[in-house]
Protein backbone atom coordinates (compact mmCIF):
# COMPACT_ATOMS: atom_id res chain seq x y z
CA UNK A 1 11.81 -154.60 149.57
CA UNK A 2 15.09 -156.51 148.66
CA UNK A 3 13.00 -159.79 147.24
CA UNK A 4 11.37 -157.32 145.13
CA UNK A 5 14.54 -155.89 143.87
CA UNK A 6 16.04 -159.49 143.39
CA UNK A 7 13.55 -160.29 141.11
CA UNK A 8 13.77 -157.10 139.27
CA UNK A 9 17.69 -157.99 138.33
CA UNK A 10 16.31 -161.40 137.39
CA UNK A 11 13.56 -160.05 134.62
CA UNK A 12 16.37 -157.43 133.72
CA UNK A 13 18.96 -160.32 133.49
CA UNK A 14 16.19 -162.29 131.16
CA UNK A 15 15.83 -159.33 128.56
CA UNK A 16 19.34 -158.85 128.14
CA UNK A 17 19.81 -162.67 127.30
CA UNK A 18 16.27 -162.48 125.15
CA UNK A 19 17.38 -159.54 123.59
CA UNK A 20 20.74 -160.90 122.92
CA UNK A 21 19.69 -164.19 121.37
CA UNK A 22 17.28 -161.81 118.78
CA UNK A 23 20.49 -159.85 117.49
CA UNK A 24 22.41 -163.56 117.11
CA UNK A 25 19.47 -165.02 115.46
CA UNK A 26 19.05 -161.44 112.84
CA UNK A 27 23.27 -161.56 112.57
CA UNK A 28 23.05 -165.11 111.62
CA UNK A 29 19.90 -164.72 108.86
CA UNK A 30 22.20 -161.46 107.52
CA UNK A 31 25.12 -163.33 106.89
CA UNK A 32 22.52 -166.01 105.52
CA UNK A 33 21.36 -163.79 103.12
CA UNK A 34 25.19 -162.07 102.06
CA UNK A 35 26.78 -165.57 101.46
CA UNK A 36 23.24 -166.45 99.30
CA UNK A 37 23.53 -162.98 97.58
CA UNK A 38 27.62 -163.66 96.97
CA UNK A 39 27.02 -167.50 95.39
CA UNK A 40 24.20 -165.82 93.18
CA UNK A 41 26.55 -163.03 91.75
CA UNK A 42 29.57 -165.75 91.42
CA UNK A 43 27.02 -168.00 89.21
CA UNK A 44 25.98 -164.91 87.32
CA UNK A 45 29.88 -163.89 86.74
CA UNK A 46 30.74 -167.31 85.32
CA UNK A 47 27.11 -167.58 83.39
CA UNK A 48 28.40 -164.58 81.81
CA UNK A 49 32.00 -165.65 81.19
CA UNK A 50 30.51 -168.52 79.32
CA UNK A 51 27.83 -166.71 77.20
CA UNK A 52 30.97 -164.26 75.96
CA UNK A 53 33.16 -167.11 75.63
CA UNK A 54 30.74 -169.34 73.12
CA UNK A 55 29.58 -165.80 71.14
CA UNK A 56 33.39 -165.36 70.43
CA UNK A 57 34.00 -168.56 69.26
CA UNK A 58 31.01 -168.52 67.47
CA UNK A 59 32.12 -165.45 65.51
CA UNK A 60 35.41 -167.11 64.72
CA UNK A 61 33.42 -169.77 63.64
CA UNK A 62 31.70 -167.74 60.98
CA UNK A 63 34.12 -165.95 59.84
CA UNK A 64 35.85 -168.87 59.22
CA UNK A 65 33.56 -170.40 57.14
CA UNK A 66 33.45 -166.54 55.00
């Protein structure tokens, strides 16, 4: 009776570490994804800082030349 109980804490003791190693492996794609997402809206920020930066001086351009 007690081998059978030893090798129930072993199979329990393998599903906790299997199950832990799953959450690390989804925590580490999520943060993955966030720092992807972050760099993507950063880029987009500074794409449109640019844009609004050229269109004004373009208008001061032309108005310029008026």
């Amino acid at each position: 009776m007690k081998i059978r109980k030893l090798n129930n804490q072993g199979s329990t003791l393998l599903t906790v570490i299997i199950i832990i190693a799953f959450i690390g492996i989804l925590g580490s794609m999520m943060l993955s994804v966030t720092m992807t997402n972050l760099q993507m809206k950063m880029i987009e920020r500074k794409s449109k800082e640019n844009f609004y930066t050229c269109e004004s001086t373009l208008d001061e351009m032309r108005t310029r030349l008026h």
